[in-house]
N, C-alpha and C. Protein backbone atom coordinates (compact mmCIF):
# COMPACT_ATOMS: atom_id res chain seq x y z
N UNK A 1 91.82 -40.04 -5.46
CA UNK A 1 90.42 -39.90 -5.11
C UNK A 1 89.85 -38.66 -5.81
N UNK A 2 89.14 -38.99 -6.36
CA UNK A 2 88.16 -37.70 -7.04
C UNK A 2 87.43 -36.74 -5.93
N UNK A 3 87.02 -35.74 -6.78
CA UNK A 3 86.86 -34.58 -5.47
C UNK A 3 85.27 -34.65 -6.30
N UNK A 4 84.30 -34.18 -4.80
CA UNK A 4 82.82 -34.65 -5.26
C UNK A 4 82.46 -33.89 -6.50
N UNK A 5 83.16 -32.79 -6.75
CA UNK A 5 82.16 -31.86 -8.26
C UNK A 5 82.23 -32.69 -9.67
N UNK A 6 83.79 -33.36 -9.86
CA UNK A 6 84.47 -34.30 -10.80
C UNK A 6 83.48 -35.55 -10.63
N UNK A 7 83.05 -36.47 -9.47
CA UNK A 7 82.22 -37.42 -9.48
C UNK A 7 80.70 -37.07 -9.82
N UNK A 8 80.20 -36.22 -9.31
CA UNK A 8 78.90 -35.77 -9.88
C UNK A 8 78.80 -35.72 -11.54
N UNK A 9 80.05 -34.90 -11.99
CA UNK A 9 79.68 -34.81 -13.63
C UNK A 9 80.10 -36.14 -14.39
N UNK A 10 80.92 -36.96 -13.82
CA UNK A 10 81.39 -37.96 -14.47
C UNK A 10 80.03 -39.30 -14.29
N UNK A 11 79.19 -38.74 -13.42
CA UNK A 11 78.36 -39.92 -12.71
C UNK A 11 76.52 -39.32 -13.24
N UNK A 12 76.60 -38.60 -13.67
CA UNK A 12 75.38 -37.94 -13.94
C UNK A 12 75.06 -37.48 -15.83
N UNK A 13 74.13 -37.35 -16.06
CA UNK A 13 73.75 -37.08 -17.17
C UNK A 13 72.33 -36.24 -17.16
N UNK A 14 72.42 -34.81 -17.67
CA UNK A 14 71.20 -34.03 -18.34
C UNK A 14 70.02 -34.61 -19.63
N UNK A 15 69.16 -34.26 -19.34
CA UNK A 15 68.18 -34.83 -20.69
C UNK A 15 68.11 -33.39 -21.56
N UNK A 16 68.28 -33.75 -22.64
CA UNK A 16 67.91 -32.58 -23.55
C UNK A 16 66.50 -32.23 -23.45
N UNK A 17 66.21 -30.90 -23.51
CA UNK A 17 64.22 -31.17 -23.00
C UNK A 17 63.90 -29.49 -24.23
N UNK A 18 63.03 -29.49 -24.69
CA UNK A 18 62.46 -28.12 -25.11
C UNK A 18 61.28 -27.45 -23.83
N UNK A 19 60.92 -26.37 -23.59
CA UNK A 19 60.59 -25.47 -23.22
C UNK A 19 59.11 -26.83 -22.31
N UNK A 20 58.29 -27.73 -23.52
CA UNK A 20 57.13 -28.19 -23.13
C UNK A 20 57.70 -28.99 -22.63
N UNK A 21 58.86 -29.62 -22.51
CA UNK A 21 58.71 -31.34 -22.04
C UNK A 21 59.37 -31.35 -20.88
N UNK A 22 59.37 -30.05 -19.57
CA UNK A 22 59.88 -29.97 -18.57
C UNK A 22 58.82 -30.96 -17.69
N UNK A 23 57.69 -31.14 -17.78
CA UNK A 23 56.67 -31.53 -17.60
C UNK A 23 57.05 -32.97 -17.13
N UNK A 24 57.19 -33.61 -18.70
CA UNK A 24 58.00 -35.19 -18.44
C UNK A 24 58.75 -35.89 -18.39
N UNK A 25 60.02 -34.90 -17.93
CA UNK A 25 61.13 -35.16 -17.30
C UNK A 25 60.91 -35.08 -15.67
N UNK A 26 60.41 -34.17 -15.38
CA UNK A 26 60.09 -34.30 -13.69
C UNK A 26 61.33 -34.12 -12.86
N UNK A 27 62.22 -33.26 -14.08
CA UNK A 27 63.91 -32.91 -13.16
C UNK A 27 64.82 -33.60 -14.05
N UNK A 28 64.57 -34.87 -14.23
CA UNK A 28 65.54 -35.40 -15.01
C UNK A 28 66.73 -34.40 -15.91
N UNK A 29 65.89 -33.01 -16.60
CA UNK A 29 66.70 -32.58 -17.47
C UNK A 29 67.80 -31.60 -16.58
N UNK A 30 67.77 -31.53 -15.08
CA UNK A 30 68.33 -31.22 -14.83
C UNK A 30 69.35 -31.73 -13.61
N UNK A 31 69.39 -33.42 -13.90
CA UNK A 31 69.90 -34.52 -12.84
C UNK A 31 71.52 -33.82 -12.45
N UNK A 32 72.11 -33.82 -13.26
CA UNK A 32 74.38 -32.75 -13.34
C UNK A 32 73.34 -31.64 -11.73
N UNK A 33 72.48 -30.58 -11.76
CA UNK A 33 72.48 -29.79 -11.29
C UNK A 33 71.85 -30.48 -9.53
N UNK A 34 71.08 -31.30 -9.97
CA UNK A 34 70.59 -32.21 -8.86
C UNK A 34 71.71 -32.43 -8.08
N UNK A 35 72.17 -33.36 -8.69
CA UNK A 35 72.96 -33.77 -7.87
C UNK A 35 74.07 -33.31 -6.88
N UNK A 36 74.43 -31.92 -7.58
CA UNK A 36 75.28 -30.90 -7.07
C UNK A 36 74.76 -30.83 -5.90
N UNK A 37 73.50 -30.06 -6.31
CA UNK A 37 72.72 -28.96 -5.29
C UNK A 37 71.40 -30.00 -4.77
N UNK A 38 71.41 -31.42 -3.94
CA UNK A 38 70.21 -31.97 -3.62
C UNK A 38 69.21 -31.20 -2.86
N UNK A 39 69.50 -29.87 -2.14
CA UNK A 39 68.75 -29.27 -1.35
C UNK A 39 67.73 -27.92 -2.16
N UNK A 40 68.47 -27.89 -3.30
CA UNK A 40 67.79 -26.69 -4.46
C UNK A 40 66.61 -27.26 -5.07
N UNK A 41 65.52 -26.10 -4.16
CA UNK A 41 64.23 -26.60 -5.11
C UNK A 41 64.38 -26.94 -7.11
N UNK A 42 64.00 -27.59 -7.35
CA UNK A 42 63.47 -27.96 -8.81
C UNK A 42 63.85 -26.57 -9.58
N UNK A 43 62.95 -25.28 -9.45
CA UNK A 43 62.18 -24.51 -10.27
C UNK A 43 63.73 -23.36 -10.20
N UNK A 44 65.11 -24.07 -9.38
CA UNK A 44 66.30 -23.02 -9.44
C UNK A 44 67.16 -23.86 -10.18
N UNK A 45 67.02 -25.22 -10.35
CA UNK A 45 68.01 -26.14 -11.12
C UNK A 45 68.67 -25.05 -12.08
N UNK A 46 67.50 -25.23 -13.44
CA UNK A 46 67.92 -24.10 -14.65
C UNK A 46 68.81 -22.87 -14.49
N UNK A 47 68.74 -22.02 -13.11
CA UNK A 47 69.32 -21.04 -12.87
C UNK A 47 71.01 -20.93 -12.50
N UNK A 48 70.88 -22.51 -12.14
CA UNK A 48 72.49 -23.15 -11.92
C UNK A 48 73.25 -23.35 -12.89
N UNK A 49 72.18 -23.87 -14.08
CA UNK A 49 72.96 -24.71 -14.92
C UNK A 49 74.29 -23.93 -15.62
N UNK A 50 74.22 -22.57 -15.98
CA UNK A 50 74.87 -22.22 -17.03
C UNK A 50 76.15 -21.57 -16.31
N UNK A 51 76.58 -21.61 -14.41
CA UNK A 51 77.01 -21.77 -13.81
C UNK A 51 77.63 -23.09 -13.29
N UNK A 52 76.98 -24.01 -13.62
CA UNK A 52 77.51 -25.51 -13.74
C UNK A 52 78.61 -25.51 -14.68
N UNK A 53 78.21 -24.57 -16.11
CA UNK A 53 78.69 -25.00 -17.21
C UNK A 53 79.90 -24.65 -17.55
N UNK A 54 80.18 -23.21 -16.80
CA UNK A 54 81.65 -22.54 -16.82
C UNK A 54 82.33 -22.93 -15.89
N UNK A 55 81.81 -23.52 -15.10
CA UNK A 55 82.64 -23.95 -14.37
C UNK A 55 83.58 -25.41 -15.00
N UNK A 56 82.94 -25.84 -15.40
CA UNK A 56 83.08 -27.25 -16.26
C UNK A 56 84.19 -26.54 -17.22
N UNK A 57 83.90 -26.12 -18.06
CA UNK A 57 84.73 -25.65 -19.13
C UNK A 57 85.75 -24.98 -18.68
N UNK A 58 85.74 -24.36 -17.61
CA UNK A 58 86.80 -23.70 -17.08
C UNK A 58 88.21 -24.55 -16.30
N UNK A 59 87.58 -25.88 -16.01
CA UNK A 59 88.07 -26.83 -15.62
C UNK A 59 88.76 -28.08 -16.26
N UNK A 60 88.16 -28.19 -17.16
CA UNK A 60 88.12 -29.09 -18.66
C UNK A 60 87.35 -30.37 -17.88
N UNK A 61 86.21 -30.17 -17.69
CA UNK A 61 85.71 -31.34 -16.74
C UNK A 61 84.39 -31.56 -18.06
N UNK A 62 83.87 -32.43 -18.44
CA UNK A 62 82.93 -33.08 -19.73
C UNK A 62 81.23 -33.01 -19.01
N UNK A 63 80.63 -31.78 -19.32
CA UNK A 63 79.26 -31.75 -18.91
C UNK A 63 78.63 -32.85 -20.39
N UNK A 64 78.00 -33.71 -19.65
CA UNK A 64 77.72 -34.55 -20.26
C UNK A 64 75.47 -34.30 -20.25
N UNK A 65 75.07 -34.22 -21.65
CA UNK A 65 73.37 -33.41 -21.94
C UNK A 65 73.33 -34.24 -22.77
N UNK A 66 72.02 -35.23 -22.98
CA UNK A 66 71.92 -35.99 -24.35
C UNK A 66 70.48 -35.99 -24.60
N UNK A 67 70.25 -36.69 -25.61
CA UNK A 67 68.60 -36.58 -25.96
C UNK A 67 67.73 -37.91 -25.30
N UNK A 68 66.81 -38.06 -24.53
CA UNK A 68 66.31 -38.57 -23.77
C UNK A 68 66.35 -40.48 -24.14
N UNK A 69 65.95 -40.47 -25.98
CA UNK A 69 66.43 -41.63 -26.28
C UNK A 69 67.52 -42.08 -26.25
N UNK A 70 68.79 -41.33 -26.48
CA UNK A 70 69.99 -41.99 -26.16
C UNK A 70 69.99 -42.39 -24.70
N UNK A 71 69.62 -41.01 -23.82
CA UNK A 71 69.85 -41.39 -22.61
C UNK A 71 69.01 -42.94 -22.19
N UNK A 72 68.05 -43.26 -22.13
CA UNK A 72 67.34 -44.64 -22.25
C UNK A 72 68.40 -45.72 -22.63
N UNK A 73 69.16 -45.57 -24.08
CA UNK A 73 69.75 -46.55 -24.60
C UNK A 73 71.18 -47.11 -23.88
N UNK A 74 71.70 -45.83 -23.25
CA UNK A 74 72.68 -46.04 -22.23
C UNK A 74 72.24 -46.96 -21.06
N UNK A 75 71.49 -46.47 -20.44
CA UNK A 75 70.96 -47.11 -19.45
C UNK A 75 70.68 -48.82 -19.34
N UNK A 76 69.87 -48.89 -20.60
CA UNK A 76 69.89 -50.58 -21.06
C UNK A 76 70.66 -50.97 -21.39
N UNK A 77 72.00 -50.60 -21.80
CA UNK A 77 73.47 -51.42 -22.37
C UNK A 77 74.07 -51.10 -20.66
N UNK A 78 73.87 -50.26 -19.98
CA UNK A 78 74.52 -50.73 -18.65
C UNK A 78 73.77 -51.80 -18.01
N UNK A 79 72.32 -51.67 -17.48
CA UNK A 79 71.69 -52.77 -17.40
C UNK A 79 72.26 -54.29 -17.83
N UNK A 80 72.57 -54.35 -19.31
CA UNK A 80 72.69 -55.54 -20.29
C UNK A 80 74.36 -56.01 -19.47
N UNK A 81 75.07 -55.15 -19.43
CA UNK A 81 76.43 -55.30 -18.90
C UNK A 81 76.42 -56.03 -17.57
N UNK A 82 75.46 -55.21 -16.75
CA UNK A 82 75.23 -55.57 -15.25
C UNK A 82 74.80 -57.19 -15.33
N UNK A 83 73.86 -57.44 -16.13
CA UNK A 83 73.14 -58.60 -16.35
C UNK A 83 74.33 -59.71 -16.58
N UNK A 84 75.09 -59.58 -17.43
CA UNK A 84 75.61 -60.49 -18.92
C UNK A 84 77.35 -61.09 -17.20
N UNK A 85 77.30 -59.75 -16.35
CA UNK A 85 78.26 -60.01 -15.07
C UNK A 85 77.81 -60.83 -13.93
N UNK A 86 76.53 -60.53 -14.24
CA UNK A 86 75.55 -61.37 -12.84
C UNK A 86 75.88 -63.02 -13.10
N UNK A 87 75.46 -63.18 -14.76
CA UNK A 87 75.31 -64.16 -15.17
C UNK A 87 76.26 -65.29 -14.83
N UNK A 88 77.48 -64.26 -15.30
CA UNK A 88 78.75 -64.74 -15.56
C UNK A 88 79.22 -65.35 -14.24
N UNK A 89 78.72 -65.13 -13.37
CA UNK A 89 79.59 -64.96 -11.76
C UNK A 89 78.80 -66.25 -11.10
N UNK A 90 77.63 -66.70 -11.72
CA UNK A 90 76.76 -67.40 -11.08
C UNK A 90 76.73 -68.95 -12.00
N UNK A 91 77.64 -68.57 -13.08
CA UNK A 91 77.55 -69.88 -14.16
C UNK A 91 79.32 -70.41 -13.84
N UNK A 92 80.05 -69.39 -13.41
CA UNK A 92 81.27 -69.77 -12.93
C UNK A 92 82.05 -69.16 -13.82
């Protein structure tokens, strides 16, 4: 059984964001820290993160940060997976 810090990073993904596009992420860029901490206002996420990060590395645990289009593209090939199983289960 995995211990919850190992499921959070293995189950979560950061958006890469510059300084302006905190805006339209709305948290997203900081979902790894979310999820940790669901009770931490928004505006302390960032203050976690680089405490998230040694910890990770210190652990050999894979902080996983990508750029918002990849992140999208993941999402629809899991989607497509989910789909292509639904299918499968209902055609026999």
């Amino acid at each position: 059984e995995q211990q919850f810090f190992t499921f959070q990073l293995k189950t979560s993904r950061n958006i890469d964001s510059d300084w302006y596009d905190h805006w339209f992420h709305g948290g997203l860029e900081f979902q790894i820290e979310h999820h940790l901490f669901p009770q931490l206002p928004r505006h302390n996420l960032e203050k976690v993160k680089p405490l998230v990060k040694e910890i990770c590395e210190r652990h050999g645990i894979e902080y996983q940060s990508t750029s918002f289009s990849n992140a999208v593209s993941v999402v629809l090939k899991d989607f497509r997976g989910l789909a292509m199983d639904i299918a499968n289960l209902r055609m026999g």
